[in-house]
Protein backbone atom coordinates (compact mmCIF):
# COMPACT_ATOMS: atom_id res chain seq x y z
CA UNK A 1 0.00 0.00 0.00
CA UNK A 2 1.76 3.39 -0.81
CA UNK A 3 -0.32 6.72 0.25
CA UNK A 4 0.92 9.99 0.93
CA UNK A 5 0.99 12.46 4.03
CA UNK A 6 0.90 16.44 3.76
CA UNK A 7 1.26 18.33 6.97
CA UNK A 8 1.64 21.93 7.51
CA UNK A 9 6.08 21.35 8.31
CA UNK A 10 7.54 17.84 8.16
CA UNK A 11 9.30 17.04 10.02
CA UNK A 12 8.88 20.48 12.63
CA UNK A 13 10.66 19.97 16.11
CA UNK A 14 6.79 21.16 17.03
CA UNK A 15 4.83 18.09 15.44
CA UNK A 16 7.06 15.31 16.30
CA UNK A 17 3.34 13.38 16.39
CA UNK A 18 3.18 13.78 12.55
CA UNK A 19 6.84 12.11 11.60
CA UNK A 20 6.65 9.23 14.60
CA UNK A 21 3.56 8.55 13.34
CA UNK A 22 4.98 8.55 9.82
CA UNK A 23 8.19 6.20 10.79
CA UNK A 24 5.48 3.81 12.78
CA UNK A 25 3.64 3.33 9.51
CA UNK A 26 6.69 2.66 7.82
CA UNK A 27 7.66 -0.02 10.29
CA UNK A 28 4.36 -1.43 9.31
CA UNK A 29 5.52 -1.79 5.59
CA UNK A 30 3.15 0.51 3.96
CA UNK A 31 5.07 3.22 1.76
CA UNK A 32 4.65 6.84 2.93
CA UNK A 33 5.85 9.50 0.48
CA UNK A 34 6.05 12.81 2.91
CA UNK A 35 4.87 16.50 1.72
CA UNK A 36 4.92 19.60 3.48
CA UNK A 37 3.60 22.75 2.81
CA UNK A 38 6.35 24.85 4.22
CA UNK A 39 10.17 24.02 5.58
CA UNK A 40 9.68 23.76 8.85
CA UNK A 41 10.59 27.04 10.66
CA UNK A 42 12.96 24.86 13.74
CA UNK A 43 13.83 20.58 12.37
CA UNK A 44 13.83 18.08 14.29
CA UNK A 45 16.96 17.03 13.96
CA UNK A 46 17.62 13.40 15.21
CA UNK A 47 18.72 10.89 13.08
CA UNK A 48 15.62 8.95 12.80
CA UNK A 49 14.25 11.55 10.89
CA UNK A 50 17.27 11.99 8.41
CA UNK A 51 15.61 10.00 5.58
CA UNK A 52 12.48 11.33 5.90
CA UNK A 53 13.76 15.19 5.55
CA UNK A 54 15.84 13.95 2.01
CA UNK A 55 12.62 12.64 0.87
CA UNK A 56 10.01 14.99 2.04
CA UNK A 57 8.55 17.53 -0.88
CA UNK A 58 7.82 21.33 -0.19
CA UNK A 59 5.16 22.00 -2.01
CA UNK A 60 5.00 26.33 -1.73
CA UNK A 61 8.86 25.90 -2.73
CA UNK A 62 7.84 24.99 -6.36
CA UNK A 63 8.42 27.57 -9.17
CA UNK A 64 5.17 28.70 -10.11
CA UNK A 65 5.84 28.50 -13.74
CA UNK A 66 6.15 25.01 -13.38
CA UNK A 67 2.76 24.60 -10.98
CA UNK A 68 1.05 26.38 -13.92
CA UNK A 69 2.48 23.78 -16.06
CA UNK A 70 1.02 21.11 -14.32
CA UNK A 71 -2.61 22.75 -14.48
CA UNK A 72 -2.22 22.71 -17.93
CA UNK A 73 -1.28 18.85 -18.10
CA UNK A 74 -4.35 18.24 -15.85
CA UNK A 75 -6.82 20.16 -18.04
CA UNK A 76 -5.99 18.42 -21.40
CA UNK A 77 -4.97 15.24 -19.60
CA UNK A 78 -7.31 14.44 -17.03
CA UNK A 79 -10.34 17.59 -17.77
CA UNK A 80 -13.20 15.82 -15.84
CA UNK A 81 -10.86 15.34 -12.54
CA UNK A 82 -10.03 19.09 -12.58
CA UNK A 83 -13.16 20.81 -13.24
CA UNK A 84 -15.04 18.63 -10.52
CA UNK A 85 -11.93 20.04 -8.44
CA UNK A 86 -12.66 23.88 -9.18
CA UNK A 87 -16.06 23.22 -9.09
CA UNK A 88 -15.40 22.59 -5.55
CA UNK A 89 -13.41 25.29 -5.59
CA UNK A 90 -15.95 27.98 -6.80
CA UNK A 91 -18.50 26.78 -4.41
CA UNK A 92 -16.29 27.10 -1.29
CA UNK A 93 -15.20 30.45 -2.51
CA UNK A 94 -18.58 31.58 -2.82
CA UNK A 95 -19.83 29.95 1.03
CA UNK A 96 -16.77 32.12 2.39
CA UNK A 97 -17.84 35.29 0.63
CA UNK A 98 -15.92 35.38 -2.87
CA UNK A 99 -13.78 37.82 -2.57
CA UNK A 100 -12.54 38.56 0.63
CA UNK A 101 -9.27 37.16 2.22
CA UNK A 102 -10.04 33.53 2.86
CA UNK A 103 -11.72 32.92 -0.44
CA UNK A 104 -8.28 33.96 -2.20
CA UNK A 105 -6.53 32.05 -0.12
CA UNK A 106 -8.59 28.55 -1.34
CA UNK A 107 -7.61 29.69 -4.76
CA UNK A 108 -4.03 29.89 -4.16
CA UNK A 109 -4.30 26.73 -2.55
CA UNK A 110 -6.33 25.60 -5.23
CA UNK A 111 -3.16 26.62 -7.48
CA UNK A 112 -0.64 24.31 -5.58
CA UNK A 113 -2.82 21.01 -5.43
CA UNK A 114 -2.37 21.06 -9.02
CA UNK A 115 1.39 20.19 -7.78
CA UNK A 116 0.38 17.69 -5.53
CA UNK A 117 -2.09 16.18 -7.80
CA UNK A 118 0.75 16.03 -10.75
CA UNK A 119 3.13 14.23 -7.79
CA UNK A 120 0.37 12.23 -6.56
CA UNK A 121 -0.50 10.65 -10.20
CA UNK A 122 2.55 10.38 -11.37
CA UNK A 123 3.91 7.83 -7.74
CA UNK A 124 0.93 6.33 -7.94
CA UNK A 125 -0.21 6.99 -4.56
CA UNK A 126 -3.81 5.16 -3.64
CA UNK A 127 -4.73 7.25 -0.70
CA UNK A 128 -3.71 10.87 0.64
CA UNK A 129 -3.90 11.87 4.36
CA UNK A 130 -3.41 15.14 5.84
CA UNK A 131 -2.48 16.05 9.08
CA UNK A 132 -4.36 19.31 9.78
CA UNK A 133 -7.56 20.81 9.22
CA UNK A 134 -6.95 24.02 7.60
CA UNK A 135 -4.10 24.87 4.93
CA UNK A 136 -3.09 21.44 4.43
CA UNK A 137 -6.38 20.17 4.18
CA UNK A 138 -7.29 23.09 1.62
CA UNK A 139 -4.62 21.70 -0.51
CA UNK A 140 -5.42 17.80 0.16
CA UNK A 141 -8.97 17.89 -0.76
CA UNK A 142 -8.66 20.00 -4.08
CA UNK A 143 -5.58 17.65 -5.01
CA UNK A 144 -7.32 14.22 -4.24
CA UNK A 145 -10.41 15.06 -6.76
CA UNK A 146 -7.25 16.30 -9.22
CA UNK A 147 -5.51 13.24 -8.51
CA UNK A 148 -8.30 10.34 -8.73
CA UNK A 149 -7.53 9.83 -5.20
CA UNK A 150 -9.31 9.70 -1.92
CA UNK A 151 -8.08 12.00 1.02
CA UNK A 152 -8.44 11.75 4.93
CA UNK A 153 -7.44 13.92 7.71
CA UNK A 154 -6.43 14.21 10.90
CA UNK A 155 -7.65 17.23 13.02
CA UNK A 156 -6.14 18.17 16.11
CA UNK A 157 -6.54 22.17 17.67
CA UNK A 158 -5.91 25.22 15.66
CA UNK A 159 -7.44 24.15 12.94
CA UNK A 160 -10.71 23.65 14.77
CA UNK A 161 -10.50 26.37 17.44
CA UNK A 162 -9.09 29.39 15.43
CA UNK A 163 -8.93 28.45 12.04
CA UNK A 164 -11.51 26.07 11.17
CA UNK A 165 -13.34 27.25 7.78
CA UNK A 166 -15.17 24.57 5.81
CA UNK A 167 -14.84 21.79 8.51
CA UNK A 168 -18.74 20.35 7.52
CA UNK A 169 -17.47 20.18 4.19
CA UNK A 170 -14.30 18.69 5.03
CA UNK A 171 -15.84 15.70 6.96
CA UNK A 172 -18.50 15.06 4.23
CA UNK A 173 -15.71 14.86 1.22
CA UNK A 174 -13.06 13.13 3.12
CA UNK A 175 -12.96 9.08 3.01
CA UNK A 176 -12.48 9.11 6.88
CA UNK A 177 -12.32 12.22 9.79
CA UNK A 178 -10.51 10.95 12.52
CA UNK A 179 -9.57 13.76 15.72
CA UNK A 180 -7.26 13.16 18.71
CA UNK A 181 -10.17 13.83 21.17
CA UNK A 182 -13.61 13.44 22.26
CA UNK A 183 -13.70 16.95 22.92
CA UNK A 184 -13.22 17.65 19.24
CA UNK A 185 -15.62 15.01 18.25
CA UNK A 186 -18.67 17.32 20.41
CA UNK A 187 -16.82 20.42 18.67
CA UNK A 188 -17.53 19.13 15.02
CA UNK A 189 -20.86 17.63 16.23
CA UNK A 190 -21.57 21.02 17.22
CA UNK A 191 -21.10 22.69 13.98
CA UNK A 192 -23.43 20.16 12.17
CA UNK A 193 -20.51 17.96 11.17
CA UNK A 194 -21.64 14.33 10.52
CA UNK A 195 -19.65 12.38 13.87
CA UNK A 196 -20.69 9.02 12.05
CA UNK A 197 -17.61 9.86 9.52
CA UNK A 198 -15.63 11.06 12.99
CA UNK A 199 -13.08 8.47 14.28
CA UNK A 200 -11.25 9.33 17.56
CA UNK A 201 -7.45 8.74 16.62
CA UNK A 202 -4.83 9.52 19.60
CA UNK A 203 -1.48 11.19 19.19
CA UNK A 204 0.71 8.71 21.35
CA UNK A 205 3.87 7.82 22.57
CA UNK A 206 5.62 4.38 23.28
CA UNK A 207 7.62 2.33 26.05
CA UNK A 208 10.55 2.43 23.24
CA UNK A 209 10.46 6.33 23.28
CA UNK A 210 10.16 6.84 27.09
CA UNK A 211 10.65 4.32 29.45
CA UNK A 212 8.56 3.96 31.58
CA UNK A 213 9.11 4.32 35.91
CA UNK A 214 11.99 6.25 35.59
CA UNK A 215 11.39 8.91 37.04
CA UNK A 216 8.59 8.22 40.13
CA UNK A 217 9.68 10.23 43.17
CA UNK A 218 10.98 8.76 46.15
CA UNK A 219 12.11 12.40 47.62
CA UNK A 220 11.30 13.81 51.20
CA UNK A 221 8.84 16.08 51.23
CA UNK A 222 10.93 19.00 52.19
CA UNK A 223 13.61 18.00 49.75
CA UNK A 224 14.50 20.39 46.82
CA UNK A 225 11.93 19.80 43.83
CA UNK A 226 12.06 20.38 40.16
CA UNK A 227 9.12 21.26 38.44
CA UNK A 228 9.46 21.63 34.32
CA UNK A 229 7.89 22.31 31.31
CA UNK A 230 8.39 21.75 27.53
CA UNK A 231 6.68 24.01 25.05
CA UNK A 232 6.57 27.03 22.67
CA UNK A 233 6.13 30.43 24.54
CA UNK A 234 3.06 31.18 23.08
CA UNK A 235 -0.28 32.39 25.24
CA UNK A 236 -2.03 28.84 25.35
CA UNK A 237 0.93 27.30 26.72
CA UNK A 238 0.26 29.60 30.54
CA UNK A 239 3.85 29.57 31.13
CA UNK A 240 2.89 33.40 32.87
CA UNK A 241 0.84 31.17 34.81
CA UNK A 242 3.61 28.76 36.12
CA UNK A 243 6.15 31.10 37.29
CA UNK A 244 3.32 33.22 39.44
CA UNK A 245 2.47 29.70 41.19
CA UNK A 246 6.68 29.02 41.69
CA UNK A 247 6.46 32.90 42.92
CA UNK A 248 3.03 31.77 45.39
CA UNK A 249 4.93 28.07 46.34
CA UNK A 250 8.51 30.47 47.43
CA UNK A 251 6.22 32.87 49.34
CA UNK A 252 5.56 29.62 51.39
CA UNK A 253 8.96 28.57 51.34
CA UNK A 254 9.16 25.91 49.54
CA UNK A 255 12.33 24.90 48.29
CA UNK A 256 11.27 24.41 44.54
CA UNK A 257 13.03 24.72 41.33
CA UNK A 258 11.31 25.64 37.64
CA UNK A 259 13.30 24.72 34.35
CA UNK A 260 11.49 25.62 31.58
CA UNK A 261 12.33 24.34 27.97
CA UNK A 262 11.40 26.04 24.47
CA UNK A 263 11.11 29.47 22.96
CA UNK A 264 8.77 31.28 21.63
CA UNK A 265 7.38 35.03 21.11
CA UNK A 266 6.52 35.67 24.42
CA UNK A 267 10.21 34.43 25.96
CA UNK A 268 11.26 38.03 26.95
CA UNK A 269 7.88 38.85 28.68
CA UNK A 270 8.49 35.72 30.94
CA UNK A 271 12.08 36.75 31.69
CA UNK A 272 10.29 40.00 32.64
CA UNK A 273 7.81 38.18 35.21
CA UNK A 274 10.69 36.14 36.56
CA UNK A 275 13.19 39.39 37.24
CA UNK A 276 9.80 41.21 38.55
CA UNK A 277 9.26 38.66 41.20
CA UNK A 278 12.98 38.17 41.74
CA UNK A 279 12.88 34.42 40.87
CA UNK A 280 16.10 34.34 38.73
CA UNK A 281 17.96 31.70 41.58
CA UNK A 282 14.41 29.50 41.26
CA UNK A 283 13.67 29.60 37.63
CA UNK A 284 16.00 28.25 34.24
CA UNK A 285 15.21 29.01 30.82
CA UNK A 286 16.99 26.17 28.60
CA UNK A 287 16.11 27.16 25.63
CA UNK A 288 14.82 24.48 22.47
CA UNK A 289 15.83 20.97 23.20
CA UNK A 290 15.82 18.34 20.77
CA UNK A 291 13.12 15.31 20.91
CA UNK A 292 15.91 13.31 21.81
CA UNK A 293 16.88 14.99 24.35
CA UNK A 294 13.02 15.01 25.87
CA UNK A 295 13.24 12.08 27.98
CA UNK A 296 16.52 12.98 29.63
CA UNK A 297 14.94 16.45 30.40
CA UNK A 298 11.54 14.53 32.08
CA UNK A 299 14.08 12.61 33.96
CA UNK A 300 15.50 15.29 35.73
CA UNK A 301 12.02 16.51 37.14
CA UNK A 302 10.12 15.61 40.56
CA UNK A 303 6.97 16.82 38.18
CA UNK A 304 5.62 18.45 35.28
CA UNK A 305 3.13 21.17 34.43
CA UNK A 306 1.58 22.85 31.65
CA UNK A 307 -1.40 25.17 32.31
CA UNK A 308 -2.67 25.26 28.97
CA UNK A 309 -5.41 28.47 28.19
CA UNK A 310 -7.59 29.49 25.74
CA UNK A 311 -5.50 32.31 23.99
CA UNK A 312 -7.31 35.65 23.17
CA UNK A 313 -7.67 34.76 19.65
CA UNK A 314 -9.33 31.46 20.66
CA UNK A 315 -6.38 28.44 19.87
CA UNK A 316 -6.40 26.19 22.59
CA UNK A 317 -4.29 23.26 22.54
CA UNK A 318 -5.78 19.41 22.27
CA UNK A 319 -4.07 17.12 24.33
CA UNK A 320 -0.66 18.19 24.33
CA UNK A 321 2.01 14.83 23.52
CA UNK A 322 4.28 16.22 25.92
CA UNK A 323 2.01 15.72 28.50
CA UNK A 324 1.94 12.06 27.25
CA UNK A 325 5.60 11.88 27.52
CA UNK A 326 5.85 12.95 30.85
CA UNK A 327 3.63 10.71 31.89
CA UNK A 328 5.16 7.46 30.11
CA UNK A 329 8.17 8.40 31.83
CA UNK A 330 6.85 8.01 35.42
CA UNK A 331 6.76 11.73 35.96
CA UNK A 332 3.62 12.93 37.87
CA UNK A 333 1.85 16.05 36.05
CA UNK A 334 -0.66 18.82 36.59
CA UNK A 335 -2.40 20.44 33.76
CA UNK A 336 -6.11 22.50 33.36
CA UNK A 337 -9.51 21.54 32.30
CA UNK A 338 -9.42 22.41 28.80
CA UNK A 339 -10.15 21.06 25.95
CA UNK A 340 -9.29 17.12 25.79
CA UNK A 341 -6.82 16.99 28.21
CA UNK A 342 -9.05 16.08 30.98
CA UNK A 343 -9.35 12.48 29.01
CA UNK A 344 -5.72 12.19 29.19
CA UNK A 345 -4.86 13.79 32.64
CA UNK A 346 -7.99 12.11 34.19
CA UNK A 347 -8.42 14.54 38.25
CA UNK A 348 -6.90 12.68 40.81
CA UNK A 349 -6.09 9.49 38.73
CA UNK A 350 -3.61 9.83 36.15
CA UNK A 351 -2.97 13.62 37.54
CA UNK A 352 -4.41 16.68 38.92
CA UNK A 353 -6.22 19.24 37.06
CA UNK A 354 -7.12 22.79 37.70
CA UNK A 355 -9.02 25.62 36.42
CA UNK A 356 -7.46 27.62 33.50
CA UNK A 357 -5.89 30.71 34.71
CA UNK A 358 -5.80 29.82 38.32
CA UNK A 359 -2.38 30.37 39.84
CA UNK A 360 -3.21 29.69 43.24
CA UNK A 361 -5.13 26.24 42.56
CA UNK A 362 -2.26 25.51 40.30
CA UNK A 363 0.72 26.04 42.77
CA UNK A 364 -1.82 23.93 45.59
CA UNK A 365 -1.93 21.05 43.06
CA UNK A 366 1.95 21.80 42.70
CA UNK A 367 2.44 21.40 46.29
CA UNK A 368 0.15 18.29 47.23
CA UNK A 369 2.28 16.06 44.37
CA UNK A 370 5.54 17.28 45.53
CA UNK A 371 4.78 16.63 49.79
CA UNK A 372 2.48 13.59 48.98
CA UNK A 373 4.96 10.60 47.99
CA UNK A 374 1.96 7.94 47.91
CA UNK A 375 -0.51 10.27 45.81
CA UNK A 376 2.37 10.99 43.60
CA UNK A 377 3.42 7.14 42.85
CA UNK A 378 0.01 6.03 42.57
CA UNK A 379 -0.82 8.99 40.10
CA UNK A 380 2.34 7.66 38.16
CA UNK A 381 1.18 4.37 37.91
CA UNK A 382 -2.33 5.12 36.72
CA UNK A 383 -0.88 7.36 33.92
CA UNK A 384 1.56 4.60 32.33
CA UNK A 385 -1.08 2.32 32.36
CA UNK A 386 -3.18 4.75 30.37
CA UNK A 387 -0.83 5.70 27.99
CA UNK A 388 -0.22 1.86 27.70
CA UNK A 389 -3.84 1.39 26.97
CA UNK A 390 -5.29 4.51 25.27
CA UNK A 391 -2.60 6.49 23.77
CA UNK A 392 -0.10 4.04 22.51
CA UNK A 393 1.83 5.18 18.93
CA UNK A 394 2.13 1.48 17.71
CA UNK A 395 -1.59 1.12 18.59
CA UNK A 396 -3.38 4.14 17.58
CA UNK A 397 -1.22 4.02 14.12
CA UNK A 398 -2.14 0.25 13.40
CA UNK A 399 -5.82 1.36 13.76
CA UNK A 400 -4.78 3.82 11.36
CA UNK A 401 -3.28 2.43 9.07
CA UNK A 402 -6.48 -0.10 8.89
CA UNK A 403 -8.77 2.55 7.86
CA UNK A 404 -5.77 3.36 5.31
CA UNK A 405 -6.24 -0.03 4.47
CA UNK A 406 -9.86 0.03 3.96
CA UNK A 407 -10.08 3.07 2.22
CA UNK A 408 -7.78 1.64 -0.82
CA UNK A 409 -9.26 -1.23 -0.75
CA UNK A 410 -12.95 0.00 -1.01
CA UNK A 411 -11.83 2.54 -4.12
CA UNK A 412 -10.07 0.16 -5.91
CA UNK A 413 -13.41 -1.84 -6.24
């Protein structure tokens, strides 16, 4: 079986979901030829991935002499395929309002499938999947009816939340809709999607990536604690809201340490809080790591948080892999009710929860893992076994790659 993948940046140091996932379906023996949209901005840059960057297509990269080329080729080659493609095209121009900003942006989207479609025909691919539910699966949808091909796509947060145009539409043309969460599921249902086309797909993580029971804590309770966190500095991420719950856990003198790893736009106005509440002895910015260097980083914690928001222009996150990570590797976590991360972070089970943009409940829950050794362990233990269970990489991708299967083998009939 040979299909092809399109995600916004492969492979990102952001999405590491989208290439494991990619390098699990290859150790399944079905053929995955990689596009992206853009070069990512920051690669990964472990080895695993080394073969997939030399092989991996950028699609906006193309000269646009040649894309116009390859409309050309479609229209006197193949003229049925591509006007049922920009009749699909004129019809979702029209629903967004014709002329305005995100009707212009189909039809340069439009422009590049033509690309896609040429590549897709020419490999013989049998299925396309997308990761992403709004620029990539723009492209994916207007190159599958140029290429012959189905297309199927995997939503995850952004592309719901913030920049979800189309998403009905989406769900009734694709051959499958699968989501990482239930949360999303009610989201689309919401909207007037059809959920009977919805399959619930996890991002996951395996025992191979992060051993597990590493890092349970056996500390005293008045021992010096690391807390940590992974992630862009971006709003959603509440990394504001972390350091003013290490400032609220000092005040009670608590002998606690916060490293926090990443970068992001909003890196010097967190420097900022940590200077104005004279925390530079308590808190460590490491900058990027690598996702190689993840589970060594998790290691080195007594816990991990991330106090994810809704940002003022409405992105939330899903349920954040890192979170996963941490949790495969024995390391207790706190996190908010948002979104689906209560289904992976389950209150007082596989973690503790709190309300978005609560400091003080957040450096509580802080406090009660760090001075409670038996809460912490058995929180531990609950988590691995639900990663084990629910949000597995080998798992979720074989169920995957199933519907893959089906998919080719129903349009080859």
């Amino acid at each position: 079986m040979k299909i092809a993948y399109l995600a916004p940046e492969i492979p990102a140091l952001s999405a590491t979901f989208v290439y494991n996932e990619i390098l699990c379906l290859q150790r399944l023996g079905t053929e995955v030829i990689p596009f992206s949209i853009h070069r990512p901005k920051v690669e990964a840059q472990e080895p695993s991935v080394e073969n997939l960057k030399a092989n991996t297509r950028y699609l906006y990269e193309r000269s646009k002499f040649i894309v116009a080329g390859k409309h050309l080729r479609l229209i006197f080659g193949h003229p049925r395929a591509y006007f049922s493609g920009f009749g699909w095209l004129v019809r979702d121009m029209i629903q967004l309002g014709l002329v305005n900003r995100g009707a212009l942006g189909l039809a340069y989207r439009f422009f590049f499938a033509a690309a896609l479609a040429d590549d897709l025909r020419r490999t013989k691919v049998q299925h396309l999947h997308v990761h992403f539910a709004h620029v990539p699966t723009d492209v994916a949808m207007y190159a599958s009816v140029l290429a012959g091909i189905r297309f199927s796509v995997t939503a995850h947060a952004n592309d719901l939340f913030e920049r979800g145009w189309l998403l009905k539409e989406k769900v009734r043309r694709s051959a499958f809709f699968a989501t990482i969460s239930e949360f999303n599921v009610r989201f689309l249902r919401s909207l007037g999607a059809d959920v009977s086309r919805i399959n619930v797909i996890r991002c996951g993580v395996d025992d191979d990536q992060f051993p597990a029971n590493v890092g349970i804590n056996t500390k005293k309770p008045d021992a010096h604690r690391v807390v940590g966190v992974i992630g862009r500095m971006v709003e959603k991420k509440g990394m504001d809201l972390l350091i003013k719950a290490i400032y609220l856990l000092c005040q009670r003198n608590m002998d606690v340490e916060l490293r926090i790893a990443g970068s992001g736009p909003l890196e010097q106005e967190l420097r900022n809080l940590v200077y104005k509440h004279q925390l530079e002895n308590q808190v460590k910015f490491l900058g990027p790591i690598a996702h190689n260097q993840v589970s060594e980083f998790l290691t080195s914690l007594d816990l991990f948080v991330l106090p994810c928001r809704k940002d003022s222009n409405g992105d939330m996150d899903g349920i954040p892999v890192v979170l996963m990570e941490a949790m495969l590797s024995g390391i207790p976590v706190v996190s908010t009710r948002l979104s689906g991360i209560p289904e992976l972070v389950v209150d007082q089970q596989s973690g503790l929860l709190v309300d978005p943009e609560d400091e003080a409940s957040l450096a509580d829950a802080i406090a009660a893992i760090l001075q409670d050794l038996p809460m912490s362990q058995r929180l531990t233990q609950n988590a691995i076994s639900l990663i084990r269970q629910e949000f597995s990489l080998s798992g979720n991708t074989e169920k995957l790659n199933r519907l893959f299967y089906h998919c080719v083998q129903q349009h080859s009939l």
